[in-house]
Protein backbone atom coordinates (compact mmCIF):
# COMPACT_ATOMS: atom_id res chain seq x y z
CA UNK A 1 106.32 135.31 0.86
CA UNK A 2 103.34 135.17 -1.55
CA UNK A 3 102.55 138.90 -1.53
CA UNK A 4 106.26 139.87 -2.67
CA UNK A 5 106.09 137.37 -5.33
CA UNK A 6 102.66 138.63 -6.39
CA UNK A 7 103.75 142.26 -5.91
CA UNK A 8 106.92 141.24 -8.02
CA UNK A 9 104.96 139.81 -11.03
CA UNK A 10 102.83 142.64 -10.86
CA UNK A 11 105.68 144.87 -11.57
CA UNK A 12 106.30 143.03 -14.58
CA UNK A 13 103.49 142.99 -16.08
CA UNK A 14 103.57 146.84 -15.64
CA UNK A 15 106.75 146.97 -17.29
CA UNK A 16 105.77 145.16 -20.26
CA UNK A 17 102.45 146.85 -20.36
CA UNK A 18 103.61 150.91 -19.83
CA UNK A 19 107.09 149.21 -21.91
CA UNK A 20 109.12 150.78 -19.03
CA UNK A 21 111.45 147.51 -18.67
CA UNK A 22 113.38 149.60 -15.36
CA UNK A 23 110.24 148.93 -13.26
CA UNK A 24 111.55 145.53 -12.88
CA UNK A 25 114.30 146.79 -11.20
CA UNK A 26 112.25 148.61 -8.84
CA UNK A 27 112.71 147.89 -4.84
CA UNK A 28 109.93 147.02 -2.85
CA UNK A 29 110.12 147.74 0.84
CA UNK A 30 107.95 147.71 3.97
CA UNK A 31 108.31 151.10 5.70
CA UNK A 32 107.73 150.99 9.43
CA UNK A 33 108.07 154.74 9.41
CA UNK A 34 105.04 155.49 7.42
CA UNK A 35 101.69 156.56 9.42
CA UNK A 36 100.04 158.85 7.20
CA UNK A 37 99.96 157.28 3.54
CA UNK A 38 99.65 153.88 2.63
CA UNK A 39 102.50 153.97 0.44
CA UNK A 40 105.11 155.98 -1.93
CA UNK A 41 108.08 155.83 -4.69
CA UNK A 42 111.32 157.35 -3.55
CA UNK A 43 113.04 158.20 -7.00
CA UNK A 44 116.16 158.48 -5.14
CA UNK A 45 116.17 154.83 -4.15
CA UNK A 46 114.24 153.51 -6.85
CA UNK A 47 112.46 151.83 -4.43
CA UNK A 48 108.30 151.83 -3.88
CA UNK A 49 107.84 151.59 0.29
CA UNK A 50 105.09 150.23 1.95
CA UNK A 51 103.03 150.56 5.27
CA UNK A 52 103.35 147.45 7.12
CA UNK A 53 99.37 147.06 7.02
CA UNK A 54 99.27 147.49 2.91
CA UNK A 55 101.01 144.81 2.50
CA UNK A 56 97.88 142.25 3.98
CA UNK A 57 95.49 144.73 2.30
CA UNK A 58 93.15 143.73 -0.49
CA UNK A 59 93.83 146.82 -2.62
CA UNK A 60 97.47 146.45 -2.58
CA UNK A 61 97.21 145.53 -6.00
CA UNK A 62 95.97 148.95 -6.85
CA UNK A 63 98.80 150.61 -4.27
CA UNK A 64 101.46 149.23 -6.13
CA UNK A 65 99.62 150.48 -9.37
CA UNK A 66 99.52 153.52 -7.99
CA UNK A 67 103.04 154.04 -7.11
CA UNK A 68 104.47 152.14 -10.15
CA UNK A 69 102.73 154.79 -12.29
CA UNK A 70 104.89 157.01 -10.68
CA UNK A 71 107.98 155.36 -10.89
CA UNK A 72 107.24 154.83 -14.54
CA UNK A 73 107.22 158.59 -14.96
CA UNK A 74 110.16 159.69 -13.53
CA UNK A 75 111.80 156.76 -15.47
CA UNK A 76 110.13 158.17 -18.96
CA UNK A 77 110.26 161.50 -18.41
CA UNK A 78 113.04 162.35 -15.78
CA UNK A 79 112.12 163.16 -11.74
CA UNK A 80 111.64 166.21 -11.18
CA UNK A 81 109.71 166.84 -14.67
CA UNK A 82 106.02 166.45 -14.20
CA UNK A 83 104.04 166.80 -11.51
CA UNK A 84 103.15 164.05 -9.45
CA UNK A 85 99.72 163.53 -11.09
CA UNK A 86 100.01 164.90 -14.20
CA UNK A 87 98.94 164.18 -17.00
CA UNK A 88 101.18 161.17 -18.12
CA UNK A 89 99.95 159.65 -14.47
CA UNK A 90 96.67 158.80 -15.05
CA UNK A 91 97.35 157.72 -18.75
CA UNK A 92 99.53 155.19 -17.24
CA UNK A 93 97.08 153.96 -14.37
CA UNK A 94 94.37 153.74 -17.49
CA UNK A 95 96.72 151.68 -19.62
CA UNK A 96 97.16 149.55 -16.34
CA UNK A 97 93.23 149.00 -16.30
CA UNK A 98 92.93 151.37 -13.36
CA UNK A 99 90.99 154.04 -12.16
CA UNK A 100 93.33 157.46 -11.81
CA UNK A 101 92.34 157.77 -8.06
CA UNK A 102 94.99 160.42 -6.32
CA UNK A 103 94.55 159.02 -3.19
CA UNK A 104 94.26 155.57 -1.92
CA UNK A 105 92.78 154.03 1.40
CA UNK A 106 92.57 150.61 2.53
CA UNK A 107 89.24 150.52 2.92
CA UNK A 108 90.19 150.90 6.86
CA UNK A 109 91.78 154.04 7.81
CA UNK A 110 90.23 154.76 11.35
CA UNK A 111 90.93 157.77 13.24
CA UNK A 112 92.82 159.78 9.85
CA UNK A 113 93.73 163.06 11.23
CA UNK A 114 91.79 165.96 10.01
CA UNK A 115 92.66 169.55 8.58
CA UNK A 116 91.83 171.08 11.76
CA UNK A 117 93.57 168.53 14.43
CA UNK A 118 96.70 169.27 12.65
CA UNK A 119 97.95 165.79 12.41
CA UNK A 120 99.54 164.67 15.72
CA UNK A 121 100.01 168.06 18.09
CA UNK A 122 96.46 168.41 18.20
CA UNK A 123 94.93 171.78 17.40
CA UNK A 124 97.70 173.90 18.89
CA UNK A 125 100.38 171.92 19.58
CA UNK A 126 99.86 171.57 22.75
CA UNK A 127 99.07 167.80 22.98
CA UNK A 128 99.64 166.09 26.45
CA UNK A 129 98.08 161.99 25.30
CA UNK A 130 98.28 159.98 21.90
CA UNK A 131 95.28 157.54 21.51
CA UNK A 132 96.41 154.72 19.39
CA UNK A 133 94.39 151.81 18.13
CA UNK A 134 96.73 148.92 18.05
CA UNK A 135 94.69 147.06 15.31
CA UNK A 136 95.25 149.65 12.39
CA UNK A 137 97.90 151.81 13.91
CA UNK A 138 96.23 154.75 13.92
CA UNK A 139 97.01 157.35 16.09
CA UNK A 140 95.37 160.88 17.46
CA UNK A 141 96.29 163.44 20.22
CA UNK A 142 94.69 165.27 22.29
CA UNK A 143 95.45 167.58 25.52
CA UNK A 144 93.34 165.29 27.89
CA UNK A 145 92.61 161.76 28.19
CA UNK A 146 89.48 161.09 26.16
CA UNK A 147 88.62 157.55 26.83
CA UNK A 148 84.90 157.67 25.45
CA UNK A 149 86.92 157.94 21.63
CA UNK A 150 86.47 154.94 19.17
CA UNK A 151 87.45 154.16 15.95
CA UNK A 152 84.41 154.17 14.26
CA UNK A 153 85.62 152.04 11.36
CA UNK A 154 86.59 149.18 13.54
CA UNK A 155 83.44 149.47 15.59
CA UNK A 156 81.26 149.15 11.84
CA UNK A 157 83.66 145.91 11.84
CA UNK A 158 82.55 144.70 14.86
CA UNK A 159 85.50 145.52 17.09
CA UNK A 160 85.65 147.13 19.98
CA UNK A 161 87.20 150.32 18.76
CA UNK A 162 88.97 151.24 22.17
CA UNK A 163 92.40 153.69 21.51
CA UNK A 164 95.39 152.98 23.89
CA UNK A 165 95.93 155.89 25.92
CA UNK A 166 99.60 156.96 26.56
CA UNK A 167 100.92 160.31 27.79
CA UNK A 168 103.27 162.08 26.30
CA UNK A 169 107.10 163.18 27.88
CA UNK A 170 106.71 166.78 28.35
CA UNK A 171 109.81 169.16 27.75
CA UNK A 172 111.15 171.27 30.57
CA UNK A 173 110.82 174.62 30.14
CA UNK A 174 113.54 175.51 32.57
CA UNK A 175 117.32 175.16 30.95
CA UNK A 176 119.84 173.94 33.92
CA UNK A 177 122.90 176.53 34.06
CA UNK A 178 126.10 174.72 32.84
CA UNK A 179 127.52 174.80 36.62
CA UNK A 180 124.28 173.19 38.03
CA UNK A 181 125.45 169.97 39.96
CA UNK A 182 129.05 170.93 40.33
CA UNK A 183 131.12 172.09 43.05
């Protein structure tokens, strides 16, 4: 695959460049798990994990960047040591020729949850449908069906923009008594 091998020679050019040889050693993983952010470094695994969609993106490049600054850090100074962005961070990313940009997009993030909506319960938890937009994976809930919603990104790229609407299982409020359906 031509983005690992990319992604791999990237990481050694970091190495050589922060002279932090372990980043070669680093893992590189897609992450089907992630929704929220594009990528991260798990210190515990040594390993940088992806969204499935960063891996086609662009500004992967600057992703992997990102996260190798971090992975660099923990590896100079010890995890747990500095904060994620402090100060050695962004003198890393600047040695790397990069802006020191906390967060990352891919230029295509529809539908990110705001503050308010609370990510996916909805405002108060109380969520009943997930729209989903099967191009970008995005995701939002909401107590009713609300089929007029569009991504607006994917609409400004001349798509359609239409979210998937599936309802949720709802919980039972009632707990059966241990004897129910015996005898």
């Amino acid at each position: 695959m031509a983005a690992a091998r990319a992604a791999r020679e990237q990481l050694e050019r970091l190495a050589a460049t922060w002279s932090t040889s372990e980043l070669k050693a680093i893992a590189l993983a897609v992450h089907p798990g992630l929704r929220r952010t594009i990528a991260r470094y798990d210190p515990s695994a040594r390993t940088i994990e992806l969204r499935a969609d960063t891996v086609a993106s662009p500004r992967l490049n600057a992703v992997l960047v990102h996260e190798a600054a971090h992975a660099a850090v923990c590896q100079q100074h010890g995890t747990g040591q500095t904060r994620p962005h402090g100060p050695e961070w962004p003198r890393l990313m600047e040695a790397a020729g990069h802006a020191a940009e906390r967060r990352l997009d891919l230029g295509h993030l529809c539908l990110a949850p705001s503050r308010k909506d609370k990510g996916e319960q909805g405002r108060n938890g109380q969520a009943r449908y997930d729209h989903v937009r099967a191009v970008c994976q995005s995701r939002r809930a909401a107590k009713k069906r609300l089929r007029e919603w569009r991504c607006a990104n994917c609409v400004a790229d001349g798509l359609p923009g239409r979210l998937e609407i599936a309802s949720r299982t709802r919980r039972s409020t009632v707990t059966p008594h241990p004897r129910a359906g015996s005898g």
